[in-house]
Protein backbone atom coordinates (compact mmCIF):
# COMPACT_ATOMS: atom_id res chain seq x y z
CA UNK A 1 0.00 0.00 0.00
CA UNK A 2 3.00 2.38 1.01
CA UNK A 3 4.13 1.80 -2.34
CA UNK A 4 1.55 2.58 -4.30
CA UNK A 5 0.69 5.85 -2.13
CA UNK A 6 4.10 6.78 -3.40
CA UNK A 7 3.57 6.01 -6.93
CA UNK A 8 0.36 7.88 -7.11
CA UNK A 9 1.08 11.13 -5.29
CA UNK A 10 4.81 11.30 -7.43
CA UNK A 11 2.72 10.75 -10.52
CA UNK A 12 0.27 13.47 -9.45
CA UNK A 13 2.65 15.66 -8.42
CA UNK A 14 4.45 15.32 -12.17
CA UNK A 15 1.29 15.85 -13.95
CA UNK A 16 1.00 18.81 -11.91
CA UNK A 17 4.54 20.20 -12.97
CA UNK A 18 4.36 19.41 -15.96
CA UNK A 19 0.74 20.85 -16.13
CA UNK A 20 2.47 24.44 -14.21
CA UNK A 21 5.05 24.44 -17.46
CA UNK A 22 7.89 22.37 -15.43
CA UNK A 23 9.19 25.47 -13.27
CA UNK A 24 11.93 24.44 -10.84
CA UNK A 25 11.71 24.61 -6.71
CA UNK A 26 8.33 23.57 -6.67
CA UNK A 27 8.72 19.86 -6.35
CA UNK A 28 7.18 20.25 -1.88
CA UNK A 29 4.56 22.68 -3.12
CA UNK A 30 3.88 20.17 -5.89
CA UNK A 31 3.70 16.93 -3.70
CA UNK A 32 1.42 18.78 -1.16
CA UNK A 33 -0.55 19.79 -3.99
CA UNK A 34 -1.05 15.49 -5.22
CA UNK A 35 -1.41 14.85 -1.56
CA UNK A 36 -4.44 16.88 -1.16
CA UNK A 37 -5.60 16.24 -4.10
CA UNK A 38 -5.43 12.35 -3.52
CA UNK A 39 -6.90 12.73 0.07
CA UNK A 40 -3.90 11.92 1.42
CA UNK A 41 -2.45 14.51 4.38
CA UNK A 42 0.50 15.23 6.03
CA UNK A 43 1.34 14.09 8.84
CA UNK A 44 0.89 17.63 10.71
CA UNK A 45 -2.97 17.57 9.62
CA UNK A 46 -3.44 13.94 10.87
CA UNK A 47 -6.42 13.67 13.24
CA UNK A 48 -4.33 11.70 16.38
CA UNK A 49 -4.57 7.96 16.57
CA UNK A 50 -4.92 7.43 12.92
CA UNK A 51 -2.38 5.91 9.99
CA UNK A 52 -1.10 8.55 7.77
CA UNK A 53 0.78 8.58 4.70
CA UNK A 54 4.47 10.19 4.99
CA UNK A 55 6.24 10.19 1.69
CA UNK A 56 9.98 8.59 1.91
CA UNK A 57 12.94 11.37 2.23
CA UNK A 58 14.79 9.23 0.00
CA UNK A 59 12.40 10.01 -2.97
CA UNK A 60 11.96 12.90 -4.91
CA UNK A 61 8.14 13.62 -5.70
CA UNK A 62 9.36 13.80 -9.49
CA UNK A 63 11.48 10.33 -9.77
CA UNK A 64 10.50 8.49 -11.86
């Protein structure tokens, strides 16, 4: 499940680039962006006691 949470918010988040005309330093704004949009939060808007998505440090939001 982690790893397709991954796979769909970086794919959202490069559709959303490439939608914005690829401009660079937006990749957090751009992840955010898929996370909402895929009704997945951050961790900081987690309700407490519930499982929450947090994307892996190790990945960029437009890896591919």
């Amino acid at each position: 499940m982690h790893e397709e949470n991954d796979l769909a918010i970086r794919n959202r988040a490069y559709a959303i680039w490439e939608a914005e005309g690829r401009p660079e330093g937006q990749h957090e704004s751009h992840w955010h962006r898929a996370l909402k949009e895929l009704g997945l939060v951050s961790p900081a808007e987690q309700p407490e006691g519930t499982t929450v998505y947090e994307p892996r440090p190790d990945r960029s939001p437009l890896t591919r």
